[in-house]
C-alpha atoms as a PDB file:
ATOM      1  CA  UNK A   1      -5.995  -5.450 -49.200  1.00  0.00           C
ATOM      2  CA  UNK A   2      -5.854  -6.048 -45.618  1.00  0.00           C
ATOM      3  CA  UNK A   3      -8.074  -8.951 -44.097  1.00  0.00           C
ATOM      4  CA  UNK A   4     -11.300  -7.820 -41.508  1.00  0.00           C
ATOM      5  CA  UNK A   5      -9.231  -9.812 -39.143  1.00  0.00           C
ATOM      6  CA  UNK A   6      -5.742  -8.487 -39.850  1.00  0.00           C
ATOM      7  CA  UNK A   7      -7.348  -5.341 -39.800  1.00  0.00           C
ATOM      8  CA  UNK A   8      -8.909  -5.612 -36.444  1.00  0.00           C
ATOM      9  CA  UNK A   9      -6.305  -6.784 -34.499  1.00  0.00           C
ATOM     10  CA  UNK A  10      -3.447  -4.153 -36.136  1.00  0.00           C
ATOM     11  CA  UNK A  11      -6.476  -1.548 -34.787  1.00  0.00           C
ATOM     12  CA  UNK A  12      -6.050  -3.541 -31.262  1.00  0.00           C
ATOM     13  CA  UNK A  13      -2.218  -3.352 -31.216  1.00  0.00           C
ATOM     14  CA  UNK A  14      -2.462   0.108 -31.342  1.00  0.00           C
ATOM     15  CA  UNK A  15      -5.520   0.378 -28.629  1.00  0.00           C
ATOM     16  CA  UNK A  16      -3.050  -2.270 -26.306  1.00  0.00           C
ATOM     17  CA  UNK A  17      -0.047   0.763 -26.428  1.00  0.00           C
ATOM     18  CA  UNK A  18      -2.882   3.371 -25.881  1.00  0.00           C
ATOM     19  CA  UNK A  19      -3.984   1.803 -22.782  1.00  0.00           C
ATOM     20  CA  UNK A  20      -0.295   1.361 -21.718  1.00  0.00           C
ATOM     21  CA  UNK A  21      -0.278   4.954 -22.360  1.00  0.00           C
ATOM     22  CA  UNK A  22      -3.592   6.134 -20.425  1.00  0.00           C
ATOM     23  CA  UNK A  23      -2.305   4.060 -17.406  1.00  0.00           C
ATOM     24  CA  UNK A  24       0.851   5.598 -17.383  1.00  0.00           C
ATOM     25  CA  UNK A  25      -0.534   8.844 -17.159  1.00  0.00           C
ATOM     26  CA  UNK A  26      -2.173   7.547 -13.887  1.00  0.00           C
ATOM     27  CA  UNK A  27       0.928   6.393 -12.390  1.00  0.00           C
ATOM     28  CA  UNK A  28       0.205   2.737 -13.265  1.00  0.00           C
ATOM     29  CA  UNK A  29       3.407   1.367 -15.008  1.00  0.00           C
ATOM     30  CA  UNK A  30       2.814  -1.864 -16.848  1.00  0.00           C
ATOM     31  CA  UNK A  31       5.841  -3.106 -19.104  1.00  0.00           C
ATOM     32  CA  UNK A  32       4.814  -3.939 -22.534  1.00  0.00           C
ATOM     33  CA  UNK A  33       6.048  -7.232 -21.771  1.00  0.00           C
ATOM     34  CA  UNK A  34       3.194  -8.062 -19.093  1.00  0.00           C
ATOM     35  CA  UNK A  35       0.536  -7.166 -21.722  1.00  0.00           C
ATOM     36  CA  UNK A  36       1.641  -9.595 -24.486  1.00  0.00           C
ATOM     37  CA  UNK A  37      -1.401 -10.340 -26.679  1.00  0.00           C
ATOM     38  CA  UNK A  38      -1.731 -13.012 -29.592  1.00  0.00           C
ATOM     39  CA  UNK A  39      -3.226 -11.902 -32.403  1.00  0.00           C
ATOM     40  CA  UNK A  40      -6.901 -12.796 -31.178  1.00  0.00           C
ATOM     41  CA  UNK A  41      -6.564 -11.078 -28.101  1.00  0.00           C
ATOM     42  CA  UNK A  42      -5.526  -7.775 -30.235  1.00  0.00           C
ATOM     43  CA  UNK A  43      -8.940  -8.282 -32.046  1.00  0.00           C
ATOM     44  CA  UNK A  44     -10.936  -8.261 -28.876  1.00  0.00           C
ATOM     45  CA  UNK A  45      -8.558  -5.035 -27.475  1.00  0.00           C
ATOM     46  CA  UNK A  46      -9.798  -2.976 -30.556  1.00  0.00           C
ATOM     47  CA  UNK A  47     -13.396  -3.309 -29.100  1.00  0.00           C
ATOM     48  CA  UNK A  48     -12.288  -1.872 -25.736  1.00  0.00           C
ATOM     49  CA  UNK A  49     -12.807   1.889 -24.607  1.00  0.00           C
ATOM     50  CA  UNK A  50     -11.004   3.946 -23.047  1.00  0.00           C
ATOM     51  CA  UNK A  51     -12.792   6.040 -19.962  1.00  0.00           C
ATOM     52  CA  UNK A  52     -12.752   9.696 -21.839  1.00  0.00           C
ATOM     53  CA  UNK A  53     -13.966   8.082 -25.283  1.00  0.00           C
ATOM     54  CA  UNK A  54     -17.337   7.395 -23.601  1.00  0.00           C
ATOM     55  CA  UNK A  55     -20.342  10.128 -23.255  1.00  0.00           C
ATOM     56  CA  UNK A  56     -22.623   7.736 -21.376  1.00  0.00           C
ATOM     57  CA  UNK A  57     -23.258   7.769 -17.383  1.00  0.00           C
ATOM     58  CA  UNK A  58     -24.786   6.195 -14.813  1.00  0.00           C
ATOM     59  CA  UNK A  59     -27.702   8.992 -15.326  1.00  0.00           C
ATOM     60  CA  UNK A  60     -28.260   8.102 -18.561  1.00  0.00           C
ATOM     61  CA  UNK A  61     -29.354   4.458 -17.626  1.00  0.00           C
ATOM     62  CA  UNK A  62     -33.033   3.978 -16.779  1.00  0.00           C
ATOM     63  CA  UNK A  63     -33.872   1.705 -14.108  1.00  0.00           C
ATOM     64  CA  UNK A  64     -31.373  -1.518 -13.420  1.00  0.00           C
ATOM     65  CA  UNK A  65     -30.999   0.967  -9.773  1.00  0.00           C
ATOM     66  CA  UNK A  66     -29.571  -1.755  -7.557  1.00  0.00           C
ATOM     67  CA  UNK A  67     -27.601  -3.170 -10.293  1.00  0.00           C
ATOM     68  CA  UNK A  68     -25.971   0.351 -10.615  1.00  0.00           C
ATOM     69  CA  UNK A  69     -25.372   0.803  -7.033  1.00  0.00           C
ATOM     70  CA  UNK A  70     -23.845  -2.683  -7.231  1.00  0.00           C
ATOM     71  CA  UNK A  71     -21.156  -1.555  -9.862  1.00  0.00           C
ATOM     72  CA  UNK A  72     -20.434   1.748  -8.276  1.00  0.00           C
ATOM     73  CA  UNK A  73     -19.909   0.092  -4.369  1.00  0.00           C
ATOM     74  CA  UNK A  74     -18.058  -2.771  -5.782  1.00  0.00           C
ATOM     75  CA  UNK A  75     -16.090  -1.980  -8.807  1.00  0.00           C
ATOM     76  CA  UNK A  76     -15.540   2.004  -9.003  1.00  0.00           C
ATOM     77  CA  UNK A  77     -15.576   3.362  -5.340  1.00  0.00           C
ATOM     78  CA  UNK A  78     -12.574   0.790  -4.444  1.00  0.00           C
ATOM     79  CA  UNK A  79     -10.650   1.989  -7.673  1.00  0.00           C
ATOM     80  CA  UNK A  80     -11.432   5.435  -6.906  1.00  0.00           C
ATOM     81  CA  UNK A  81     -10.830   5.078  -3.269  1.00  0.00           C
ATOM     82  CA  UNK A  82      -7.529   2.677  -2.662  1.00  0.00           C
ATOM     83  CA  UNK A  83      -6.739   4.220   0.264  1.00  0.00           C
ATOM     84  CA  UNK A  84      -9.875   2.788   2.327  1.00  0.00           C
ATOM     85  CA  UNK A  85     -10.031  -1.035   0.482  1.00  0.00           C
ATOM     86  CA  UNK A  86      -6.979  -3.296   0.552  1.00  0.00           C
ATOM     87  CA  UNK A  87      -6.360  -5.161  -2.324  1.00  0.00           C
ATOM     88  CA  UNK A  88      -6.640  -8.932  -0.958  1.00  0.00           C
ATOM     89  CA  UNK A  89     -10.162  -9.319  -2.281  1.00  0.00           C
ATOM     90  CA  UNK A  90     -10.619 -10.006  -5.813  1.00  0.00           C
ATOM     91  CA  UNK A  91     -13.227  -6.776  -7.458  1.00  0.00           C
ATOM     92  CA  UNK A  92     -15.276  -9.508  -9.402  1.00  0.00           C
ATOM     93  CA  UNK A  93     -15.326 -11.709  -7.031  1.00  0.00           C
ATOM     94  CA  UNK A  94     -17.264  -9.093  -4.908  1.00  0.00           C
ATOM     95  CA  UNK A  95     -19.041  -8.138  -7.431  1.00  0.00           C
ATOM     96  CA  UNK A  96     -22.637 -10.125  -7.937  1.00  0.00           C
ATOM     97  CA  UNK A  97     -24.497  -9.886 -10.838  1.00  0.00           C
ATOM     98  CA  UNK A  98     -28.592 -11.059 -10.894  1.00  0.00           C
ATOM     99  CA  UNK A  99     -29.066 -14.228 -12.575  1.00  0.00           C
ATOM    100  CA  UNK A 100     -30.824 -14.035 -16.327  1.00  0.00           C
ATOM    101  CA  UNK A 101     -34.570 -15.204 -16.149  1.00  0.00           C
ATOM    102  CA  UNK A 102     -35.636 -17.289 -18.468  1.00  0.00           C
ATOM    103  CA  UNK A 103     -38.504 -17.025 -20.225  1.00  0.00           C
END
C-alpha cells in the first residue's frame, strides 16, 4: 500500500508531463529537463490545475472588483496579449495585492 505522500507526488509526476503537454500544444516548448522536480515539489504539482479543468470565472466571484481588474490588467491581458507588453518586467512584480487587515 502506497504512502499519502508517495501517492501524491506519483499523482504530481504525472500532472508535471501534463503541463509539459498543455504547453506544448500552445507552442511553448519546455524540455523535461528544465522542469526537474524533487519529490516535494511533485506533491505540490498534483494540487495544480490546468486552465480547461476549471468551471469558475471572473463572473462567478462576488465583489473583490478592483482586485479582479488587478489580475486581469496585470497577469492575463499581458499573457493573452504578448504582442503589446515586452517581457522585461517581471508579471508579479506588477502585480499588487491589498494588504490583509487585521482584526
Amino acid at each position: 500500500m502506497k504512502s499519502p505522500e508517495a501517492a501524491s507526488a506519483q499523482k504530481g509526476s504525472q500532472r508535471k508531463r501534463q503541463i509539459l503537454e498543455f504547453l506544448k500544444e500552445r507552442g511553448r516548448i519546455v524540455h523535461p529537463h528544465h522542469l526537474e522536480t524533487d519529490t516535494y515539489e511533485d506533491m505540490i504539482l498534483s494540487a495544480i490545475s490546468l486552465p480547461e479543468e476549471l468551471d469558475v470565472t471572473f463572473d462567478d466571484i462576488g465583489g473583490l472588483e478592483s482586485l479582479k481588474q488587478n489580475v486581469h490588467d496585470t497577469l492575463l491581458l499581458p499573457l493573452k496579449r504578448r504582442d503589446k507588453f515586452n517581457g522585461t518586467k517581471r508579471l508579479a512584480a506588477r502585480l499588487r495585492l491589498p494588504k490583509a487587515h487585521r482584526g
